[in-house]
Structure formats: C-alpha cells, structure tokens
Protein backbone atom coordinates (compact mmCIF):
# COMPACT_ATOMS: atom_id res chain seq x y z
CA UNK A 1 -52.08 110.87 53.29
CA UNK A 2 -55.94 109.81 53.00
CA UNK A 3 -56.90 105.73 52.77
CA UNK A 4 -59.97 104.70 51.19
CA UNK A 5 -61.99 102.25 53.18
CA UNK A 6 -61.84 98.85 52.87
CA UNK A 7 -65.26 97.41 51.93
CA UNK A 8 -66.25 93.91 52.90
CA UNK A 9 -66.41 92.52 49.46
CA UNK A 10 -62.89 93.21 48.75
CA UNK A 11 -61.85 91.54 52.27
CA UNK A 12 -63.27 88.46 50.97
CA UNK A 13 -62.21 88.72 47.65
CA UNK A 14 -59.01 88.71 49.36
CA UNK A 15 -59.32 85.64 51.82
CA UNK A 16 -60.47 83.69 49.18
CA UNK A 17 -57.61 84.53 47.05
CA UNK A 18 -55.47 83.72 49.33
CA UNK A 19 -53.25 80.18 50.22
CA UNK A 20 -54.81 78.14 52.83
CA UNK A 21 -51.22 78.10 54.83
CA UNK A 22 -51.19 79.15 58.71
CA UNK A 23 -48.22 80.19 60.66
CA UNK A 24 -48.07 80.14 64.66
CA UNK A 25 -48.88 83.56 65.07
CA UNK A 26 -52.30 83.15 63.34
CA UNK A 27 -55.42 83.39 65.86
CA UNK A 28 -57.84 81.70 63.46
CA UNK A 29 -56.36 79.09 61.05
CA UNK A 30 -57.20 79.67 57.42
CA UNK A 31 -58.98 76.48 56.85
CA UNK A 32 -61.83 78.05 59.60
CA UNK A 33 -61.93 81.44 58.23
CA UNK A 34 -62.88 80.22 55.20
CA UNK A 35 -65.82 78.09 57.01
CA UNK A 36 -67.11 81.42 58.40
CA UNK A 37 -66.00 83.22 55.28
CA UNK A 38 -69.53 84.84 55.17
CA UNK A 39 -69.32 86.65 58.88
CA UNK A 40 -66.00 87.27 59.37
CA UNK A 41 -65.37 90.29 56.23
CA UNK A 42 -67.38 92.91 57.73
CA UNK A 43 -65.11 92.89 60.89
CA UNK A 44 -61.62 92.73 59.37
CA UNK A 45 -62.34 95.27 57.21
CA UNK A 46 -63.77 97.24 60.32
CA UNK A 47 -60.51 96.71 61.90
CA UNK A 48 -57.96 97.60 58.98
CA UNK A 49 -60.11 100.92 58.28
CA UNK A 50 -60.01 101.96 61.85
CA UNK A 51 -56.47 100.93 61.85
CA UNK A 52 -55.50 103.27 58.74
CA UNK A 53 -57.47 105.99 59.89
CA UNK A 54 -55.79 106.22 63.16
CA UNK A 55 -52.32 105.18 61.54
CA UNK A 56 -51.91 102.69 64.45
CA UNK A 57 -51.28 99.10 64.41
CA UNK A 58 -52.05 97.01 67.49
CA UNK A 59 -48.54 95.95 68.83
CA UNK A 60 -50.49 92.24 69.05
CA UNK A 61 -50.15 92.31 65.16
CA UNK A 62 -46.55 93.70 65.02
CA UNK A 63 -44.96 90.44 65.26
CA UNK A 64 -43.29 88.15 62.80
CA UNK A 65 -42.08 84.58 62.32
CA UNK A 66 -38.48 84.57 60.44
CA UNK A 67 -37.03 81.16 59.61
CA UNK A 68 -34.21 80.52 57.15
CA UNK A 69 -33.74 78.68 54.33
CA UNK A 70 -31.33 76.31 53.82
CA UNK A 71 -28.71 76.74 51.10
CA UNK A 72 -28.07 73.91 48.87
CA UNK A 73 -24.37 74.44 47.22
CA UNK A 74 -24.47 73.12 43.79
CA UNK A 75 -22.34 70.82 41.94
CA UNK A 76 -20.38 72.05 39.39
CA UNK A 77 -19.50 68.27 37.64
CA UNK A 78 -23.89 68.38 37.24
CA UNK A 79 -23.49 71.88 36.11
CA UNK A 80 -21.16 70.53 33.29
CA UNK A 81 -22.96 67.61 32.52
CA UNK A 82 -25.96 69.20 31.91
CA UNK A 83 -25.62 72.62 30.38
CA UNK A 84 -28.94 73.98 31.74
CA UNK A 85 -27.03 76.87 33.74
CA UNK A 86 -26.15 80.10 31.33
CA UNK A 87 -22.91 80.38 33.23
CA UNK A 88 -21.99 76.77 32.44
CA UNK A 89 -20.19 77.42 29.36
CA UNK A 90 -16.94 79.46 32.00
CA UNK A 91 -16.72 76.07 33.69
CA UNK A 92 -16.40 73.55 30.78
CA UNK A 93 -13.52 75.26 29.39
C-alpha cells in the first residue's frame, strides 16, 4: 500500500480544525500549538510521512486514555409523561 505525503498546509488545516481539548498524554497542550501554529506544521507532517513510509509508529504514541461514561437509567413515569421517546407508546398502555 503507497501513502501520499502529508504537506504542511493540510497539517494546519487540520490543527486549526480541530477542538482546543487536551488529554494527559498530550506533550504540547492545544491552546500552545495553536500559538506556534506557524512553526510547528512542517515537523508533524515530517513525522507522520516518515512514520507511514516506514509503517512504524513510535511506541511513545501507542498509548491511550480510556475513561467510562456513566450510565444514567431513565425514568419510565418521565417517559410517559412526556411522549418524546418513539418507544413510549409500549409503556402507556
């Protein structure tokens, strides 16, 4: 399978598209990447062409923060009362 490289401009593209949300495992926090929005394109985009040419990914980026969510269990009396769920009408009968 062949990549095409990653140019610069759509790196940025990209950043700036982006939330400005950070997670523990970031190095640079988005807020400051998109201070140095201007330098910082030409590198990632070094690093994810070099990256998908080789078909390698540093085991430093091979890590992942999982939470879970917390399930809310619904109501059924504000089910009936309201009508807004399509499966309402089995539980007012």
């Amino acid at each position: 399978m062949t990549w095409r490289e990653v140019p610069a401009n759509e790196v940025r593209q990209t950043l700036m598209a982006a939330s400005v949300k950070s997670c523990s495992l970031d190095l640079l926090l988005s807020f400051l990447l998109r201070y140095c929005i201007d330098v910082i394109p030409p590198f990632l985009a070094a690093m994810v062409n070099v990256s998908l040419q080789d078909g390698n990914l540093p085991a430093a980026q091979k890590a992942a923060v999982v939470t879970s969510l917390l399930k809310v269990s619904l109501d059924l009396q504000d089910l009936r009362t309201t009508g807004r769920c399509p499966t309402c009408v089995a539980f007012q009968s």
